[in-house]
Each structure stands twice: as structure tokens, then as C-alpha cells.
ModelCIF file with pLDDT and N, C-alpha, C, O atoms, coordinates in Angstrom:
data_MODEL
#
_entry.id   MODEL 
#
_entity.id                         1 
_entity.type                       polymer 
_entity.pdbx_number_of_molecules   1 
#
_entity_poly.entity_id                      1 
_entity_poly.type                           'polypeptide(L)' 
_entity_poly.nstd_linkage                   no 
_entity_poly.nstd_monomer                   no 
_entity_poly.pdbx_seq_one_letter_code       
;(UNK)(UNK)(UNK)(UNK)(UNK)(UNK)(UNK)(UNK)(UNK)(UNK)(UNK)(UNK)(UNK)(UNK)(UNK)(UNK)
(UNK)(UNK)(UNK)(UNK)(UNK)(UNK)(UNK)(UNK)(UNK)(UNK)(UNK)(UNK)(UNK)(UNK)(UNK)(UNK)
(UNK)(UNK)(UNK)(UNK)(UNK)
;
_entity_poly.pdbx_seq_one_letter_code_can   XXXXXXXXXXXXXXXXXXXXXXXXXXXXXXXXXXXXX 
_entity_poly.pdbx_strand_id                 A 
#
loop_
_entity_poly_seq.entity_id 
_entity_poly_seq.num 
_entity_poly_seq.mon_id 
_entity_poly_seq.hetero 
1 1  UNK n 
1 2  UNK n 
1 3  UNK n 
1 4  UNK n 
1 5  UNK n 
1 6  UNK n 
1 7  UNK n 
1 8  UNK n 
1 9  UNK n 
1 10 UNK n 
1 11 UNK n 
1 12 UNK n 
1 13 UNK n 
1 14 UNK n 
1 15 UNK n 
1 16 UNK n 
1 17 UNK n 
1 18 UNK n 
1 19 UNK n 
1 20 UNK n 
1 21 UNK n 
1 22 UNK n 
1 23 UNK n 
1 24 UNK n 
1 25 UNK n 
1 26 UNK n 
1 27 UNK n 
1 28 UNK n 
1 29 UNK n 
1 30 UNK n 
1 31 UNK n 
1 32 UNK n 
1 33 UNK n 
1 34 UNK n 
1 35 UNK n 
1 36 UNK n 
1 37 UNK n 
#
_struct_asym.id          A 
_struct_asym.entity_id   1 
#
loop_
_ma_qa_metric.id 
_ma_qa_metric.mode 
_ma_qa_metric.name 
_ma_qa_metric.software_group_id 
_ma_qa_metric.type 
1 global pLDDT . pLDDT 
2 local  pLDDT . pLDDT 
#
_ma_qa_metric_global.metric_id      1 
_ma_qa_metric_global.metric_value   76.57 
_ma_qa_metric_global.model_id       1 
_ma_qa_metric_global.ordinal_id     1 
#
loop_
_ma_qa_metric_local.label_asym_id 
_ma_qa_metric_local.label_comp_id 
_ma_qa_metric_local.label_seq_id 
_ma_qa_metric_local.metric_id 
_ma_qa_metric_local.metric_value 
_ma_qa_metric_local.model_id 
_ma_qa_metric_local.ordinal_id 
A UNK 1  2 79.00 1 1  
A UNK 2  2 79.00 1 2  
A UNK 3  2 71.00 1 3  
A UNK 4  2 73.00 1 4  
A UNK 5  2 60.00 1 5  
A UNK 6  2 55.00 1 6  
A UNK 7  2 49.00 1 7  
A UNK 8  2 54.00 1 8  
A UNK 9  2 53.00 1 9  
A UNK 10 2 54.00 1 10 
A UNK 11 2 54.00 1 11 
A UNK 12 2 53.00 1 12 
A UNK 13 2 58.00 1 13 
A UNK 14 2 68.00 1 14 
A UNK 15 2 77.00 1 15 
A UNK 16 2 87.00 1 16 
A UNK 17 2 82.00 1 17 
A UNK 18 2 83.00 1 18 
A UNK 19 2 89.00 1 19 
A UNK 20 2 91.00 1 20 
A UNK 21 2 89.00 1 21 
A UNK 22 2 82.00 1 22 
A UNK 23 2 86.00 1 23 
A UNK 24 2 92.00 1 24 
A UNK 25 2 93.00 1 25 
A UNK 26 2 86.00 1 26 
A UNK 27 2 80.00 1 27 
A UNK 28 2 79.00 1 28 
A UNK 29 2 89.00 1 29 
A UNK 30 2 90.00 1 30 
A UNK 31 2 83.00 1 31 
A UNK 32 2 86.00 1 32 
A UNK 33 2 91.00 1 33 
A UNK 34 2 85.00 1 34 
A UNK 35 2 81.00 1 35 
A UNK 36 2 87.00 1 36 
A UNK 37 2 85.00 1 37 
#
loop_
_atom_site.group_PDB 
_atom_site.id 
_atom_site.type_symbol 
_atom_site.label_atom_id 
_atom_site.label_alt_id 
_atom_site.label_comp_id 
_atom_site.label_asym_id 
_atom_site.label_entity_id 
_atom_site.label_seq_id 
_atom_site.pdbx_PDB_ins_code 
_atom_site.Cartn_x 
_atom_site.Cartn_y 
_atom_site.Cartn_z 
_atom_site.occupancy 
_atom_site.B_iso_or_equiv 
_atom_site.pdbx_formal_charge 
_atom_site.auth_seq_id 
_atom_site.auth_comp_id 
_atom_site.auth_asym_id 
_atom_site.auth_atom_id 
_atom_site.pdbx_PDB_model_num 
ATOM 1   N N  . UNK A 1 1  ? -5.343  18.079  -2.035 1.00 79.00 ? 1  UNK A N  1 
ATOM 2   C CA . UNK A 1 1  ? -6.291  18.050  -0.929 1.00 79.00 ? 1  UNK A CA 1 
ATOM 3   C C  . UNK A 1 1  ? -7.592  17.338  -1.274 1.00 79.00 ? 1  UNK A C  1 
ATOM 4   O O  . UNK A 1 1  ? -8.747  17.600  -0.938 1.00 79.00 ? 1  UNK A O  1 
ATOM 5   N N  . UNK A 1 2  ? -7.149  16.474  -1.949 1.00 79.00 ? 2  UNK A N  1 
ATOM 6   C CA . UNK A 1 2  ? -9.008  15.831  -2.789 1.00 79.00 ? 2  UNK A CA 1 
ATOM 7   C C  . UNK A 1 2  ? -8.289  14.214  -1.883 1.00 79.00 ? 2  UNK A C  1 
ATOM 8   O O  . UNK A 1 2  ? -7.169  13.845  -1.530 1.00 79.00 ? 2  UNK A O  1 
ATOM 9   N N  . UNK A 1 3  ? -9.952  13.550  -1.811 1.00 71.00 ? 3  UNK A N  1 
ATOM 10  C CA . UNK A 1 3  ? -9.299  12.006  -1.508 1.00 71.00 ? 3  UNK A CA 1 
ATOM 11  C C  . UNK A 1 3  ? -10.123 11.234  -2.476 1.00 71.00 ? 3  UNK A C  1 
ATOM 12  O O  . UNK A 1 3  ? -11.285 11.405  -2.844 1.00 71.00 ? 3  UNK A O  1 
ATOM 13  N N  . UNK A 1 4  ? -8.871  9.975   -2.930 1.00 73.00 ? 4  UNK A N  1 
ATOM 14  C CA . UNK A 1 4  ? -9.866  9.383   -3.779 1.00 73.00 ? 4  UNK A CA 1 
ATOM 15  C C  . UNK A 1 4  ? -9.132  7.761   -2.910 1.00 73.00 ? 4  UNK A C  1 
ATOM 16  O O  . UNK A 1 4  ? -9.337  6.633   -3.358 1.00 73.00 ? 4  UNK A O  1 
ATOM 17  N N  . UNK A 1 5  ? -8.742  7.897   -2.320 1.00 60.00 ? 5  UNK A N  1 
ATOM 18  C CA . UNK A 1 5  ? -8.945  6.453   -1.251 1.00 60.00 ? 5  UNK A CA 1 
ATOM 19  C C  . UNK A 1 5  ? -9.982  6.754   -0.155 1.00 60.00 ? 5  UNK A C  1 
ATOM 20  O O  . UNK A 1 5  ? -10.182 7.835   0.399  1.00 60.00 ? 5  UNK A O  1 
ATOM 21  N N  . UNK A 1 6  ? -10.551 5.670   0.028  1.00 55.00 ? 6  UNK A N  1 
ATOM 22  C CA . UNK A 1 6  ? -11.984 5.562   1.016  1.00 55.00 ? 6  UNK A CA 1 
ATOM 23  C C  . UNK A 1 6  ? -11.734 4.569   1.775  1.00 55.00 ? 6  UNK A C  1 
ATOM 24  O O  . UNK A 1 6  ? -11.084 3.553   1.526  1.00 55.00 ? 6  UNK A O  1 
ATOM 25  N N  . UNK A 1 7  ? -12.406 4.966   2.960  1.00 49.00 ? 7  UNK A N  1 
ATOM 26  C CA . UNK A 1 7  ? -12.342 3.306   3.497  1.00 49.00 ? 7  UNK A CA 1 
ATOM 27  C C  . UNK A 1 7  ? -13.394 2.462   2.843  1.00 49.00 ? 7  UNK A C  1 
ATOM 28  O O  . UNK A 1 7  ? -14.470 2.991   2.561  1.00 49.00 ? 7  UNK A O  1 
ATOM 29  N N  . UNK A 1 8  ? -13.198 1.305   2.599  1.00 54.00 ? 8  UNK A N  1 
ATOM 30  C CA . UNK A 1 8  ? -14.153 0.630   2.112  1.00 54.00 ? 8  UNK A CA 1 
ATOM 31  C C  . UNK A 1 8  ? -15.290 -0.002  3.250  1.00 54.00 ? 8  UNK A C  1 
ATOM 32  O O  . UNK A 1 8  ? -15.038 -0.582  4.307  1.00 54.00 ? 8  UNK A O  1 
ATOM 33  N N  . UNK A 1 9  ? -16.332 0.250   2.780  1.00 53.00 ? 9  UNK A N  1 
ATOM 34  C CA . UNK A 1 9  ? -16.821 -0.058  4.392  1.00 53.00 ? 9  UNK A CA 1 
ATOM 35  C C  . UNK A 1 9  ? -17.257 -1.384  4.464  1.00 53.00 ? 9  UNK A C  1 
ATOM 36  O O  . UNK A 1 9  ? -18.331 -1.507  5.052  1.00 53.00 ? 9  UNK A O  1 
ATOM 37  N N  . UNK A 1 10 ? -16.952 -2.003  4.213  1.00 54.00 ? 10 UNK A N  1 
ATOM 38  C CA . UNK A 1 10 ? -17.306 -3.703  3.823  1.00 54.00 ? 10 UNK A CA 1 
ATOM 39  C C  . UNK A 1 10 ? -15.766 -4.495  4.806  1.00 54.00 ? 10 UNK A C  1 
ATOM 40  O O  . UNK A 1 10 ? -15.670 -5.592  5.357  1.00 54.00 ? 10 UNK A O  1 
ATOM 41  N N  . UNK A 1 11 ? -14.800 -3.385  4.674  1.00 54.00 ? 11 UNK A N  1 
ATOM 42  C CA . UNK A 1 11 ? -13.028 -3.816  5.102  1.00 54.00 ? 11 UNK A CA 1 
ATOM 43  C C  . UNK A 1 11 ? -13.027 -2.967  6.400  1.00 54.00 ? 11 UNK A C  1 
ATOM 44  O O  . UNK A 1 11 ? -13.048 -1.737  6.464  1.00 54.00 ? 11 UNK A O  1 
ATOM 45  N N  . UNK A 1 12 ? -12.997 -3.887  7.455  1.00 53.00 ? 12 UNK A N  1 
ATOM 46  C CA . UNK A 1 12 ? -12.624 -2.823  8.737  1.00 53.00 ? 12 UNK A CA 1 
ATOM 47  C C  . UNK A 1 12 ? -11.261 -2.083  9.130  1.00 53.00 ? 12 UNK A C  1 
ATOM 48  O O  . UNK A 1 12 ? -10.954 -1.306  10.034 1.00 53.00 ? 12 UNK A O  1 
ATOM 49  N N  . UNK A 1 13 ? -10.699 -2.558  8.247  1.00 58.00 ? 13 UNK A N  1 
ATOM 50  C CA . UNK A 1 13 ? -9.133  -1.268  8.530  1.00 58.00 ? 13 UNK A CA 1 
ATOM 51  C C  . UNK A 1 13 ? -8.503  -1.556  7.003  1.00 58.00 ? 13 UNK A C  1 
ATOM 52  O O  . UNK A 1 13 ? -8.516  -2.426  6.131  1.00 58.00 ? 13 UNK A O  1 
ATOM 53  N N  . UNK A 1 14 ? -7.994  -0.355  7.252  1.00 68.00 ? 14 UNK A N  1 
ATOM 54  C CA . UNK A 1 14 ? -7.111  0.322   6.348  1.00 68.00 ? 14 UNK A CA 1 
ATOM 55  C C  . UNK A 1 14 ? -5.115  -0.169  6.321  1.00 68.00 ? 14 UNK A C  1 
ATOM 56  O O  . UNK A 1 14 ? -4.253  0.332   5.599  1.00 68.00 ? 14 UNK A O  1 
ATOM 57  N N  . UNK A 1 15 ? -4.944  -1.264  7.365  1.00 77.00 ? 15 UNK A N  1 
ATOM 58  C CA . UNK A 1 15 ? -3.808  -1.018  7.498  1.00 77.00 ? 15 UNK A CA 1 
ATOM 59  C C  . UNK A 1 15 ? -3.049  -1.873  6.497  1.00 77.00 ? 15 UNK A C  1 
ATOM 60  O O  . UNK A 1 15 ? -1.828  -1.816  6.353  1.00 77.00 ? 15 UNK A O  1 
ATOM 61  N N  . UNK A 1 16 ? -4.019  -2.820  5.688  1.00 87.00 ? 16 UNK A N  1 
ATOM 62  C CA . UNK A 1 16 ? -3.013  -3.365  4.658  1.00 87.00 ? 16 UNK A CA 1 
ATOM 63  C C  . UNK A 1 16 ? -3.057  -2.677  2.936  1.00 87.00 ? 16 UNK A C  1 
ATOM 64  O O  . UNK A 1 16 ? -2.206  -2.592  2.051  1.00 87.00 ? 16 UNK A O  1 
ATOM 65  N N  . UNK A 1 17 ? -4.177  -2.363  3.018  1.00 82.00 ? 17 UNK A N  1 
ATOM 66  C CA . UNK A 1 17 ? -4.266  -0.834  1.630  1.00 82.00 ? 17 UNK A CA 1 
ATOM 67  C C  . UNK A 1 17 ? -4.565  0.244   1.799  1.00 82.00 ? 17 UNK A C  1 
ATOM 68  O O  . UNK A 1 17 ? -5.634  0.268   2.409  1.00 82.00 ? 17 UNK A O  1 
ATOM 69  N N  . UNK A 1 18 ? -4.169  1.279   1.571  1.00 83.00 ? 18 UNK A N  1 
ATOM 70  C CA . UNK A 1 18 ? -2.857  1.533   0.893  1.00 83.00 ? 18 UNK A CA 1 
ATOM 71  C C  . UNK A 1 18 ? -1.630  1.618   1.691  1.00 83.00 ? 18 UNK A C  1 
ATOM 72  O O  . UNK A 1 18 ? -0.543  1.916   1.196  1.00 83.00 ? 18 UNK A O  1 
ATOM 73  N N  . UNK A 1 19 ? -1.812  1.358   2.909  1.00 89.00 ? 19 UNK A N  1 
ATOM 74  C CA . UNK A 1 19 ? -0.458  1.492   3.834  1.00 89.00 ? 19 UNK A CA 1 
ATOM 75  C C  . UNK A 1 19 ? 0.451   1.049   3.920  1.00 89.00 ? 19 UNK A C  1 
ATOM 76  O O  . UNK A 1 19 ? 1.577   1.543   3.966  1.00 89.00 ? 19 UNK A O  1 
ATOM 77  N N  . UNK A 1 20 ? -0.087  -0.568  3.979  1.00 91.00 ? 20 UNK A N  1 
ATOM 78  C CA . UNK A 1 20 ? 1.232   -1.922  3.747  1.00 91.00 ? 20 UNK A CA 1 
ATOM 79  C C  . UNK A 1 20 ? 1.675   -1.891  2.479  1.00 91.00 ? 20 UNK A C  1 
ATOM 80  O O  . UNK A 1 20 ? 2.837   -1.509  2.344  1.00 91.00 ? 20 UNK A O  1 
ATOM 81  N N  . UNK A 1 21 ? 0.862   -2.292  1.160  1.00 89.00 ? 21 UNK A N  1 
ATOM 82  C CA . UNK A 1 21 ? 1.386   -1.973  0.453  1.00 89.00 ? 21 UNK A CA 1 
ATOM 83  C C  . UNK A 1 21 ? -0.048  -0.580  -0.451 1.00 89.00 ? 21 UNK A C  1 
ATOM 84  O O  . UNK A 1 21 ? -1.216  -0.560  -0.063 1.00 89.00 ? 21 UNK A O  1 
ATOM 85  N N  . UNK A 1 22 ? 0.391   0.211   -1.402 1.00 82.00 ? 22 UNK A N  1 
ATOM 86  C CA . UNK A 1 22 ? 1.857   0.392   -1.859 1.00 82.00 ? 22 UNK A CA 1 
ATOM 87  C C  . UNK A 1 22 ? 2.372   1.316   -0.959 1.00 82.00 ? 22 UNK A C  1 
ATOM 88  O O  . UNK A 1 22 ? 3.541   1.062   -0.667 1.00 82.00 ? 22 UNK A O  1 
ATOM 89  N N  . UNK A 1 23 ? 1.967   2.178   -0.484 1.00 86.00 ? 23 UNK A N  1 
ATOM 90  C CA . UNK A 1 23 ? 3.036   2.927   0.521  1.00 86.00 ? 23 UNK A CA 1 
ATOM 91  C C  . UNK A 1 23 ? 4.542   2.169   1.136  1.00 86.00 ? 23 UNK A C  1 
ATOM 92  O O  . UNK A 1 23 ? 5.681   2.619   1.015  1.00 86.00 ? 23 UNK A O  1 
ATOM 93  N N  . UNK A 1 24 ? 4.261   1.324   1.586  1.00 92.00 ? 24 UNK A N  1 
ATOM 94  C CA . UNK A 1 24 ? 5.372   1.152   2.545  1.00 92.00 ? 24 UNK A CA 1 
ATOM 95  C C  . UNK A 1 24 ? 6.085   -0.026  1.489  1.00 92.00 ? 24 UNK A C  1 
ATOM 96  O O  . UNK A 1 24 ? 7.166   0.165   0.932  1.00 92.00 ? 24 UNK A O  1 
ATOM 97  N N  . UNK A 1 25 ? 5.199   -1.365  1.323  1.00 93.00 ? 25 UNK A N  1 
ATOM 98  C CA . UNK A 1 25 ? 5.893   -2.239  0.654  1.00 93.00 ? 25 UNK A CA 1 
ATOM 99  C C  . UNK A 1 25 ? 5.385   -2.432  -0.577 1.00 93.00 ? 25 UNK A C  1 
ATOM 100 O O  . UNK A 1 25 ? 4.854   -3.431  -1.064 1.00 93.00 ? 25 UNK A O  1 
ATOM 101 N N  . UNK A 1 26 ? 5.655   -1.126  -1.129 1.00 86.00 ? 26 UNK A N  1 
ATOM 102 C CA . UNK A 1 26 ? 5.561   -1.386  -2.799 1.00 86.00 ? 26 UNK A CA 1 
ATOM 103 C C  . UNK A 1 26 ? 6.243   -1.787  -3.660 1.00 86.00 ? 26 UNK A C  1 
ATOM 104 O O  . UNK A 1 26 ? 7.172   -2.565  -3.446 1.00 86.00 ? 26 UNK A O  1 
ATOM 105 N N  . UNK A 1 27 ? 5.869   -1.256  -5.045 1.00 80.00 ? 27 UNK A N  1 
ATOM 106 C CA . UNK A 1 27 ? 6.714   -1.673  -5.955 1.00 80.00 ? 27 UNK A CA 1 
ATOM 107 C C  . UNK A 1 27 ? 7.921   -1.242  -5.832 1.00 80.00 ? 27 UNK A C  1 
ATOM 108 O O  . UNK A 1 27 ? 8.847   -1.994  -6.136 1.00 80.00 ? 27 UNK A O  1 
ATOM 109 N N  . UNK A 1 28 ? 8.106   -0.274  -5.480 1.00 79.00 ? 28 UNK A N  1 
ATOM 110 C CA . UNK A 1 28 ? 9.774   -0.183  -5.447 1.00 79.00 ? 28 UNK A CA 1 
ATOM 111 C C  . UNK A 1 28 ? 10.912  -0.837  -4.475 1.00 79.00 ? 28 UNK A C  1 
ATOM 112 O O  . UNK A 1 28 ? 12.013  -1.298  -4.778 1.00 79.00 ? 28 UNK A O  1 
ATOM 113 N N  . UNK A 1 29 ? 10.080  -0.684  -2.822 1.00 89.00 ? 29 UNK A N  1 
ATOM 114 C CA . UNK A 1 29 ? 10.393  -1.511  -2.096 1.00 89.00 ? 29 UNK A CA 1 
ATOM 115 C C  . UNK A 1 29 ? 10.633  -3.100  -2.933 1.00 89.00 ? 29 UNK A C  1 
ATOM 116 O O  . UNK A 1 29 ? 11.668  -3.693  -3.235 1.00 89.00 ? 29 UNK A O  1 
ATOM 117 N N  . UNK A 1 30 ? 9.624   -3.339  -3.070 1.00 90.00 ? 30 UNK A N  1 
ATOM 118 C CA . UNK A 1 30 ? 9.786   -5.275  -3.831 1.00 90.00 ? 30 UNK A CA 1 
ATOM 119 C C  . UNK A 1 30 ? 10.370  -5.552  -4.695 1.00 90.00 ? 30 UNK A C  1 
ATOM 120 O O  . UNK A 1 30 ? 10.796  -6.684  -4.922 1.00 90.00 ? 30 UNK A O  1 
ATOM 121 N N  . UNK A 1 31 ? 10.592  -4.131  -5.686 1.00 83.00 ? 31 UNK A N  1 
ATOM 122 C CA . UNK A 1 31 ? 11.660  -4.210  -6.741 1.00 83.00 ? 31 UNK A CA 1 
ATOM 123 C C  . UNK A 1 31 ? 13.547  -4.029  -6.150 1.00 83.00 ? 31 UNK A C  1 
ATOM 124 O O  . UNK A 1 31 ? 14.613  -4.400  -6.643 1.00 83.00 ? 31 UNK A O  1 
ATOM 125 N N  . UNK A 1 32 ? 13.220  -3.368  -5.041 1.00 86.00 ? 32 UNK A N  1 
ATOM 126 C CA . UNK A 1 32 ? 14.473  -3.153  -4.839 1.00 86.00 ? 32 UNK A CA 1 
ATOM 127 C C  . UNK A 1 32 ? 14.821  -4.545  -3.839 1.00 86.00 ? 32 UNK A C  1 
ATOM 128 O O  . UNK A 1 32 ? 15.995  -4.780  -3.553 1.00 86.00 ? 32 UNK A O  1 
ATOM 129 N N  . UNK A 1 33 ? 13.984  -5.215  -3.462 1.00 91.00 ? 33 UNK A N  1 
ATOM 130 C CA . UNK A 1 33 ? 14.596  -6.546  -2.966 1.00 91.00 ? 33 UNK A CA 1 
ATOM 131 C C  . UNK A 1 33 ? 14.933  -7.318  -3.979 1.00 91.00 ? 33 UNK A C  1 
ATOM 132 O O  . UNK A 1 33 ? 15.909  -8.067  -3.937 1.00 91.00 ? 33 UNK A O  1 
ATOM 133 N N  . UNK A 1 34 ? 14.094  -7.195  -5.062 1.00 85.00 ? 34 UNK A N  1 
ATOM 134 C CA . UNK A 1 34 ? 14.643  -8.253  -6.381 1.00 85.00 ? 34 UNK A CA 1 
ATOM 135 C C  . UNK A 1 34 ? 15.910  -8.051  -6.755 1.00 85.00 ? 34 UNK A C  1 
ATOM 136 O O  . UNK A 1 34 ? 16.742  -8.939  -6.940 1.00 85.00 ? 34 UNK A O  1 
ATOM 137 N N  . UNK A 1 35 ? 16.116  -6.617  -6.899 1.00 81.00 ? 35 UNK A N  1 
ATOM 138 C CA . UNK A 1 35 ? 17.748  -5.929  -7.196 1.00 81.00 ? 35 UNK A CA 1 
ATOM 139 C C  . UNK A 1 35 ? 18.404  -6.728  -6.554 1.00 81.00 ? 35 UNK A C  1 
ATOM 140 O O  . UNK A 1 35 ? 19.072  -7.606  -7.100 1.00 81.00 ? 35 UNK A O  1 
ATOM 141 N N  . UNK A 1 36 ? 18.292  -6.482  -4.630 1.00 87.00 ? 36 UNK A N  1 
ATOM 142 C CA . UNK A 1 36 ? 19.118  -7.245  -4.400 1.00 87.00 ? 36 UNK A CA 1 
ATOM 143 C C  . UNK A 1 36 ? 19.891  -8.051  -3.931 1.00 87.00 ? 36 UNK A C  1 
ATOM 144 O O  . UNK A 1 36 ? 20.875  -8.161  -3.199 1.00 87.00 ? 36 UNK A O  1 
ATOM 145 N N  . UNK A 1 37 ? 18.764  -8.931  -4.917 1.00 85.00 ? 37 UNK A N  1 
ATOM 146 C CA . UNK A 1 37 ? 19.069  -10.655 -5.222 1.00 85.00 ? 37 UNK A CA 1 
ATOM 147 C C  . UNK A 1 37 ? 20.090  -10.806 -6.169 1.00 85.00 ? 37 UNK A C  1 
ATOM 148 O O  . UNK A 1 37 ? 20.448  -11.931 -6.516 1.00 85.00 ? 37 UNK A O  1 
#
């Protein structure tokens, strides 16, 4: 229950960190497209 992501207030949205990636298209996501290749 602690937050240590902020919005940065300099960045008006949040929807490409941490959401796009790593949440959604992270490393594992991107690793698992490398797989499979």
C-alpha cells in the first residue's frame, strides 16, 4: 500500500510509464515475442 510511482509532473499522462510498458509490454511480453521468433 506505499507508492513509489508518481506522476511526474513535467509528463502529462501516465499512459506510456508504467502502463505501456512495463506492465503491459514488458520484458516478458518482448521476451516472449523474441521466443517466438
Amino acid at each position: 500500500g506505499i507508492d513509489i510511482f508518481r506522476a511526474d509532473p513535467d509528463v502529462p499522462s501516465g499512459s506510456i510509464v508504467p502502463i505501456a510498458f512495463p506492465l503491459i509490454a514488458g520484458s516478458g511480453t518482448l521476451t516472449t515475442i523474441l521466443s517466438l521468433k
